[in-house]
Protein backbone atom coordinates (compact mmCIF):
# COMPACT_ATOMS: atom_id res chain seq x y z
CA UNK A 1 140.25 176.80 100.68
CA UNK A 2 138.61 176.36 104.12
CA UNK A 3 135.00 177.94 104.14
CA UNK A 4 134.45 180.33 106.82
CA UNK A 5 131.27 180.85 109.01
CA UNK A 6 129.77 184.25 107.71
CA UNK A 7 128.69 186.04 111.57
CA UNK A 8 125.53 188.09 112.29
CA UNK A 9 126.18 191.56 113.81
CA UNK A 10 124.64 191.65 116.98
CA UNK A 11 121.53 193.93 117.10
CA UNK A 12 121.38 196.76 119.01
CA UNK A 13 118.42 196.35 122.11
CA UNK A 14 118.47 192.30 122.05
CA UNK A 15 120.44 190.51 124.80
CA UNK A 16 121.74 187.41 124.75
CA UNK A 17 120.60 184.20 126.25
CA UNK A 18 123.45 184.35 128.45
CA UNK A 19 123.81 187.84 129.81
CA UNK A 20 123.20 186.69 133.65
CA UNK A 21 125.59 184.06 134.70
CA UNK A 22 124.19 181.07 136.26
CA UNK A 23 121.17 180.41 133.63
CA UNK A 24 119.41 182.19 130.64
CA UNK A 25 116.77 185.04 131.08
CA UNK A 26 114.05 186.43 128.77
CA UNK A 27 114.15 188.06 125.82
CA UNK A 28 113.81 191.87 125.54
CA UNK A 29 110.99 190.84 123.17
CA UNK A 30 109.13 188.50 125.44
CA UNK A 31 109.49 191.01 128.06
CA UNK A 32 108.10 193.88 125.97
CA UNK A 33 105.33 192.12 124.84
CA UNK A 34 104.42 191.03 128.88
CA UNK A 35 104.79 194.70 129.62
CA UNK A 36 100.81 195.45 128.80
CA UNK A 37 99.59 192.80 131.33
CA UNK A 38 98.57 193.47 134.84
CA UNK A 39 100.46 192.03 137.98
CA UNK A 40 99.12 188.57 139.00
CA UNK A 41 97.87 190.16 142.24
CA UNK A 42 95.12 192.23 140.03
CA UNK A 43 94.53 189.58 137.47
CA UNK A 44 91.81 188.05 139.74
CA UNK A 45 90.35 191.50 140.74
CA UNK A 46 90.21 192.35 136.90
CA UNK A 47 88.11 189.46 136.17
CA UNK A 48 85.80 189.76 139.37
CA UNK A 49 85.08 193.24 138.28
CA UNK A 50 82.27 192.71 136.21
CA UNK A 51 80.40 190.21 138.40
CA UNK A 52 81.17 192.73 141.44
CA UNK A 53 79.57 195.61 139.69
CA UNK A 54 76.41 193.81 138.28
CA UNK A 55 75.75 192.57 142.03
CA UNK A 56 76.69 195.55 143.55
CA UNK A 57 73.96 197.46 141.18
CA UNK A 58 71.22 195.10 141.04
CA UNK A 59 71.55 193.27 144.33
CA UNK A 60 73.51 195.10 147.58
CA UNK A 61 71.86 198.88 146.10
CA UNK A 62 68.54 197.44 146.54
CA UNK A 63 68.58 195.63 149.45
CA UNK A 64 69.81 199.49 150.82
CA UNK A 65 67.31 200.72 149.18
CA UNK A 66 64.95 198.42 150.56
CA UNK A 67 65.89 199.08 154.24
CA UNK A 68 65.63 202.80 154.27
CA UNK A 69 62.45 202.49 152.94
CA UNK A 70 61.38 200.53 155.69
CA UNK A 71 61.91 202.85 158.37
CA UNK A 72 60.87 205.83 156.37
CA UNK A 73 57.51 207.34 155.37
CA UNK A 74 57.54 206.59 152.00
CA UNK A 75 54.81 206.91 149.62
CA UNK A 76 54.15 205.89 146.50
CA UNK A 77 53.23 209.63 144.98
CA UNK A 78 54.41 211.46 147.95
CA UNK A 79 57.91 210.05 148.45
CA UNK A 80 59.80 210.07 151.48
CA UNK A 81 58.55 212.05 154.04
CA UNK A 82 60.96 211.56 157.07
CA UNK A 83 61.60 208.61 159.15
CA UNK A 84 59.26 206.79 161.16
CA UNK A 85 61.14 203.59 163.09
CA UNK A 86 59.43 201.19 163.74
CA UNK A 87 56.05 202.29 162.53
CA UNK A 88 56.01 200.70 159.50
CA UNK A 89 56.87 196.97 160.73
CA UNK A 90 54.30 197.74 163.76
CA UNK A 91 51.77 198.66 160.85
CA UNK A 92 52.74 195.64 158.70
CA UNK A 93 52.92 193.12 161.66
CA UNK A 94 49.07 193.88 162.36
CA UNK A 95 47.59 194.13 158.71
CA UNK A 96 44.63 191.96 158.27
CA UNK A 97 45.09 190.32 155.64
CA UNK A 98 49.06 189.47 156.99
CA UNK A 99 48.17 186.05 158.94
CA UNK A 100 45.56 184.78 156.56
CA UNK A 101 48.15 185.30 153.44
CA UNK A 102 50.94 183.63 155.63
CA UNK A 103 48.77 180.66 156.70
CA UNK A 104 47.34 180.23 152.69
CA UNK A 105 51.39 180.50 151.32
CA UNK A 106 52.36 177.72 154.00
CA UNK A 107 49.89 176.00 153.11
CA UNK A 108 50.38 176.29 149.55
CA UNK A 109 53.93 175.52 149.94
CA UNK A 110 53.44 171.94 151.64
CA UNK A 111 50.96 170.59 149.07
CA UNK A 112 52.98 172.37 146.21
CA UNK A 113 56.46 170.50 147.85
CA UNK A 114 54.73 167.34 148.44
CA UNK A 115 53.25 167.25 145.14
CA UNK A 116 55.87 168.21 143.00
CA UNK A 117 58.66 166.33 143.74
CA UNK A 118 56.65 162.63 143.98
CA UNK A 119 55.92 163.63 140.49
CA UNK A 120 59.06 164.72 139.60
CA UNK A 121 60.84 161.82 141.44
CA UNK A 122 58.49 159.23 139.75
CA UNK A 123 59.38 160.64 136.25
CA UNK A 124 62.74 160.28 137.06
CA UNK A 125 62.64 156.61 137.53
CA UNK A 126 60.40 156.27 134.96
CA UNK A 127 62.31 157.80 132.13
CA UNK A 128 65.74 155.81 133.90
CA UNK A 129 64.94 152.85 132.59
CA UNK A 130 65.74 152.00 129.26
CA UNK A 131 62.63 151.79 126.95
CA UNK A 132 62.31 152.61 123.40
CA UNK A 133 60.57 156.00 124.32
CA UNK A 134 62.49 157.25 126.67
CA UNK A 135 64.35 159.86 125.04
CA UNK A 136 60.75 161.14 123.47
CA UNK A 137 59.28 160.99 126.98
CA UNK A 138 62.04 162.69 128.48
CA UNK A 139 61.36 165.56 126.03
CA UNK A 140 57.42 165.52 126.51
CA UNK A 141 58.00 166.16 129.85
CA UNK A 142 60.79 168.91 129.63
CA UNK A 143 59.03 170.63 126.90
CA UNK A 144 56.67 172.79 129.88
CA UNK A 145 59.91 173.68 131.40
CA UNK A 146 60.75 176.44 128.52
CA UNK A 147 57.76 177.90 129.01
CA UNK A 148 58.18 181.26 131.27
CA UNK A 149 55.76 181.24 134.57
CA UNK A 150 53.41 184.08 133.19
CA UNK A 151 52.75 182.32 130.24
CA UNK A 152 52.30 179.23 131.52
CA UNK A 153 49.55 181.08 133.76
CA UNK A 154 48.14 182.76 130.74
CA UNK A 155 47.66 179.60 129.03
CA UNK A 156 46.07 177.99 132.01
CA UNK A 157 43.94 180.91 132.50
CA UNK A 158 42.14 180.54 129.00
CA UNK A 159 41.71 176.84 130.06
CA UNK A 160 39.98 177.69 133.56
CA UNK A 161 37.68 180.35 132.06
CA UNK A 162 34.42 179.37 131.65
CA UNK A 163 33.71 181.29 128.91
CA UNK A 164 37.16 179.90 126.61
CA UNK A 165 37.48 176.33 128.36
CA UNK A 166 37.70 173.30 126.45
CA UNK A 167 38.28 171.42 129.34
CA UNK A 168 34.02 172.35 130.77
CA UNK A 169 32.55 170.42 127.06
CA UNK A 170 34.92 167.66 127.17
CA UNK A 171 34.23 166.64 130.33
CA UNK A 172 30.10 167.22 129.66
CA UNK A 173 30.43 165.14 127.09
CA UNK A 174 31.72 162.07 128.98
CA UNK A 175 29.12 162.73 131.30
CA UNK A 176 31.43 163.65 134.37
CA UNK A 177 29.74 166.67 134.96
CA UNK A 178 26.31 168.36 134.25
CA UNK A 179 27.07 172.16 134.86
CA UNK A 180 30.45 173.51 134.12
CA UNK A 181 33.02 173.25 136.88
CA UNK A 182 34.19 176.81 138.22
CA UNK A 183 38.17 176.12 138.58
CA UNK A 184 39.03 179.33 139.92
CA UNK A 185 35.51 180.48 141.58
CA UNK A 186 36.23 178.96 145.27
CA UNK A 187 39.44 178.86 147.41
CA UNK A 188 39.89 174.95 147.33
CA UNK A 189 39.29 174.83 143.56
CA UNK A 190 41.79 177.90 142.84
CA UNK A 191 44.19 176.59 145.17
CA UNK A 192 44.36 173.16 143.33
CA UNK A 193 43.68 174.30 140.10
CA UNK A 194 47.29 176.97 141.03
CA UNK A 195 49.00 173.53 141.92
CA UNK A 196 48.49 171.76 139.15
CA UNK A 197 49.66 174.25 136.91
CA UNK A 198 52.88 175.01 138.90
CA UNK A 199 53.12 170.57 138.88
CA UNK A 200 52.65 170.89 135.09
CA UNK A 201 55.27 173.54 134.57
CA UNK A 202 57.73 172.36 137.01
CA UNK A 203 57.80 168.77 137.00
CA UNK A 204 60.16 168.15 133.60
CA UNK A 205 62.95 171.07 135.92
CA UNK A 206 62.94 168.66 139.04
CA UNK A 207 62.97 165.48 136.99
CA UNK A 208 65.93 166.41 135.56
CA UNK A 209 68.07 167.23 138.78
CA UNK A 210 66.80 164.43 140.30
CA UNK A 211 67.81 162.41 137.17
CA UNK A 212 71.47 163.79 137.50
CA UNK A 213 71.10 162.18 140.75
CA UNK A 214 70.32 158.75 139.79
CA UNK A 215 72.71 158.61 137.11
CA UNK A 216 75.08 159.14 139.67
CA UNK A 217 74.24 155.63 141.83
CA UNK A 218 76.64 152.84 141.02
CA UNK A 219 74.70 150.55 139.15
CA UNK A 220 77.17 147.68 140.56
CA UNK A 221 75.11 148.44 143.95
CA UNK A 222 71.62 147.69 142.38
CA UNK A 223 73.33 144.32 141.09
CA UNK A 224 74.49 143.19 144.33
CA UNK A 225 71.22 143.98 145.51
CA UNK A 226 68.94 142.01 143.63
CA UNK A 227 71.82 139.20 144.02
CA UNK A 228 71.05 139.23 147.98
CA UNK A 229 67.79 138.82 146.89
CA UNK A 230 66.67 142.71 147.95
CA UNK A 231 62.48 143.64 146.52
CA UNK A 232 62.14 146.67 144.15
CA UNK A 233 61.22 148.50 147.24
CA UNK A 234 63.78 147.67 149.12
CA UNK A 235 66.17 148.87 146.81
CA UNK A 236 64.62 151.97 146.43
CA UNK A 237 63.95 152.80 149.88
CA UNK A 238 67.10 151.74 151.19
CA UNK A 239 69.21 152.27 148.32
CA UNK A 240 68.44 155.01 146.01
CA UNK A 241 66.72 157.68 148.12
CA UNK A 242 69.52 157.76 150.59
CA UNK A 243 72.11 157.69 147.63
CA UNK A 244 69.94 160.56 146.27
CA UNK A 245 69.47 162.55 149.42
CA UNK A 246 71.70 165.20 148.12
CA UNK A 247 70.01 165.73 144.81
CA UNK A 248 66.17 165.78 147.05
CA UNK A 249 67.67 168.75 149.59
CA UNK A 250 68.82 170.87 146.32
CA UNK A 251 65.01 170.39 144.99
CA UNK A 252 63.34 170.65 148.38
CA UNK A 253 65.02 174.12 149.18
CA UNK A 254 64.41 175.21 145.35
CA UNK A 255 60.46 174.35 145.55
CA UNK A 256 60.42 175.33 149.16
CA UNK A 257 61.73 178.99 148.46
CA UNK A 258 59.91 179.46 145.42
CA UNK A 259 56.57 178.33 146.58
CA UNK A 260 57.27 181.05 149.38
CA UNK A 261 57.80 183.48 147.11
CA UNK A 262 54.70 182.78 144.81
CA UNK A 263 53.35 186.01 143.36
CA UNK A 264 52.63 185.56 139.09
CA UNK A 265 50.79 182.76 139.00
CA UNK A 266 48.16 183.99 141.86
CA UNK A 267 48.12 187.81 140.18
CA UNK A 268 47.07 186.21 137.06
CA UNK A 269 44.50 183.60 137.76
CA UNK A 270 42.93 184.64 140.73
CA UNK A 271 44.05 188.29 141.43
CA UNK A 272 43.93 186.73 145.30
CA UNK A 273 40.61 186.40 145.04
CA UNK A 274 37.91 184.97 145.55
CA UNK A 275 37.60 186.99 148.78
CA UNK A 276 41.43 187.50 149.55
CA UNK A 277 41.69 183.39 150.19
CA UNK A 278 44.39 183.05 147.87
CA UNK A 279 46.59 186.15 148.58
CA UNK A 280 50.21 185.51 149.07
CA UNK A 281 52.94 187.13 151.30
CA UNK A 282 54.51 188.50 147.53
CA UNK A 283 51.09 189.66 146.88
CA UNK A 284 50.26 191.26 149.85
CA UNK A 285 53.66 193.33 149.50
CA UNK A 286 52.62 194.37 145.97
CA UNK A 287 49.12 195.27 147.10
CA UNK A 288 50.70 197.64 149.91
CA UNK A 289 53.05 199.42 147.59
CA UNK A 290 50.85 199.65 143.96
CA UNK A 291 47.23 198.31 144.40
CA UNK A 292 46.10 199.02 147.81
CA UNK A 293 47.42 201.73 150.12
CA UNK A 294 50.03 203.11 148.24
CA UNK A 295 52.32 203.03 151.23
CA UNK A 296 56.50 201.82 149.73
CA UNK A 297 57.60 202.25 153.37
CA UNK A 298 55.04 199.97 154.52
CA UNK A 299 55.35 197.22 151.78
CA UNK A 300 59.57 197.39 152.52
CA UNK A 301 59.31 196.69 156.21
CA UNK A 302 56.92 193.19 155.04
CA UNK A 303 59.35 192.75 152.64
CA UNK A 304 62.34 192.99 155.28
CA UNK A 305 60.25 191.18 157.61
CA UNK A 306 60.18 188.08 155.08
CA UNK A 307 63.49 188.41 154.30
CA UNK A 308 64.53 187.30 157.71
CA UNK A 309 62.23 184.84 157.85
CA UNK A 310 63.12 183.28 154.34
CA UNK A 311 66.82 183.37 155.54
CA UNK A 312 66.58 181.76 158.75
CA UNK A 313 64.29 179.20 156.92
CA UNK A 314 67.04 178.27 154.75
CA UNK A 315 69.55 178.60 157.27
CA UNK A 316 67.23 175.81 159.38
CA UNK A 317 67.26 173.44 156.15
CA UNK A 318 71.35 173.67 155.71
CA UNK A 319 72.13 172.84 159.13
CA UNK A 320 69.47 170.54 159.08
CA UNK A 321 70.82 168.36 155.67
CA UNK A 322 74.32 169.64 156.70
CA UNK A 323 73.53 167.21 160.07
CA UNK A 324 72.15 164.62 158.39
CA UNK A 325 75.12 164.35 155.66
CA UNK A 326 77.90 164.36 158.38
């Protein structure tokens, strides 16, 4: 008796592999189930969305925001009271504290640059090398690095005061002093005593960018180096800092920018003071809208005014490493 096959009725709504001649096709199933999707075209759009909405809100509103304030009379309890182009940036341009706060942020800016990355750069090539406490240095020095800005000045701030400092007995008692030492009563001393603890806070953030850098140098190009008989600082001047140029421009135009932008750490150890010598650009825009005259239109148009400037700053420094690279 010959055993026969036993066939499967064909089920209503499914085609068959072969239902288009010249290949196969999908399923009806896969098909259904790609029904839900979106077209490709909206795909990207879909997943932009979010990112488009959060910038739109929080960046591109206020920047609007921003601009129509500057050209309007806008007060702090009053509101807006009309326009009044280009009063406010002729107001701003001759406030009297505006060229002493630009002078003291430039000049905070260059020692604060200078400063930071050596230190940073030096820790770098310190922790390189291999040592048996390298990874616990490398943590030391990160560690200030998780510490926000404002409490970072806070802490620093119960260190300075001359009432709370530890640092005034200690250095009695080794007999470096004979009066406590005022860290934050003169300009030069609260001007240093600000850079220190911005090198203290920063230093383990630039160290490790510029440590990304250096782990990115062939070491087969320090070998043939010291085979052609090349110093220590010949290798590093003519072999690692141009190999790390790229890795000094990102930190450069990081420090640069924020050092322009300085406002916490000034508000909470020296208020600006003594005698407005260490009031920023930041600070000068908050004292114009909150502490001082009130005036939101006013403080917008400085604000405006050092947006430009902080944009064609950085637009200087890209064409300038953009040169250099090519």
């Amino acid at each position: 008796m010959t055993p026969t096959t036993p066939t499967i009725p064909p089920v209503p709504g499914l085609a068959g592999p072969t239902d288009r001649p010249g290949g196969t096709r999908r399923s009806v199933l896969t098909a259904r189930l790609g029904r839900g999707r979106l077209p490709r075209s909206l795909q990207g759009w879909a997943y932009a969305a979010p990112t488009a909405a959060m910038v739109l809100v929080f960046f591109v509103v206020p920047i609007l925001l921003v601009l129509q304030m500057s050209v309007s009379d806008w007060s702090l309890f009053a509101g807006n009271r009309g326009l009044n182009a280009p009063d406010n940036f002729v107001d701003a341009a001759q406030h009297r504290l505006l060229w002493p706060a630009i002078g003291f942020t430039l000049k905070y800016t260059v020692i604060t640059t200078v400063l930071l990355l050596g230190v940073a750069l030096g820790l770098a090539l310190v922790v390189q090398e291999s040592t048996r406490w390298k990874n616990l240095l490398r943590t030391a020095i990160l560690v200030p690095s998780a510490l926000g800005l404002a409490s970072a000045s806070l802490l620093f701030y119960a260190l300075y005061s001359p009432q709370s400092s530890p640092i005034n007995p200690v250095l009695a008692a080794l007999g470096v002093v004979d009066r406590p030492v005022s860290f934050l009563g003169t300009p030069d001393s609260a001007l240093w005593s600000t850079v220190f603890l911005i090198v203290w806070r920063f230093a383990g953030f630039y160290m490790l960018l510029l440590m990304v850098g250096l782990q990115g140098i062939s070491g087969d190009v320090y070998e043939a180096a010291r085979i052609d008989g090349a110093s220590r600082w010949q290798i590093f001047a003519r072999i690692t800092l141009p190999l790390l140029r790229p890795s000094l421009a990102l930190c450069t135009i990081l420090c640069v920018t924020g050092s322009l932008l300085a406002f916490d750490q000034f508000f909470i150890l020296t208020k600006g003071g003594p005698d407005n010598s260490t009031v920023t650009i930041v600070q000068l825009v908050y004292n114009m809208a909150f502490a001082g005259q009130n005036h939101l239109g006013l403080a917008a148009a400085l604000s405006v005014m050092v947006l430009v400037g902080l944009l064609a700053l950085n637009a200087l420094q890209f064409r300038g490493l953009r040169g250099k690279e090519d």
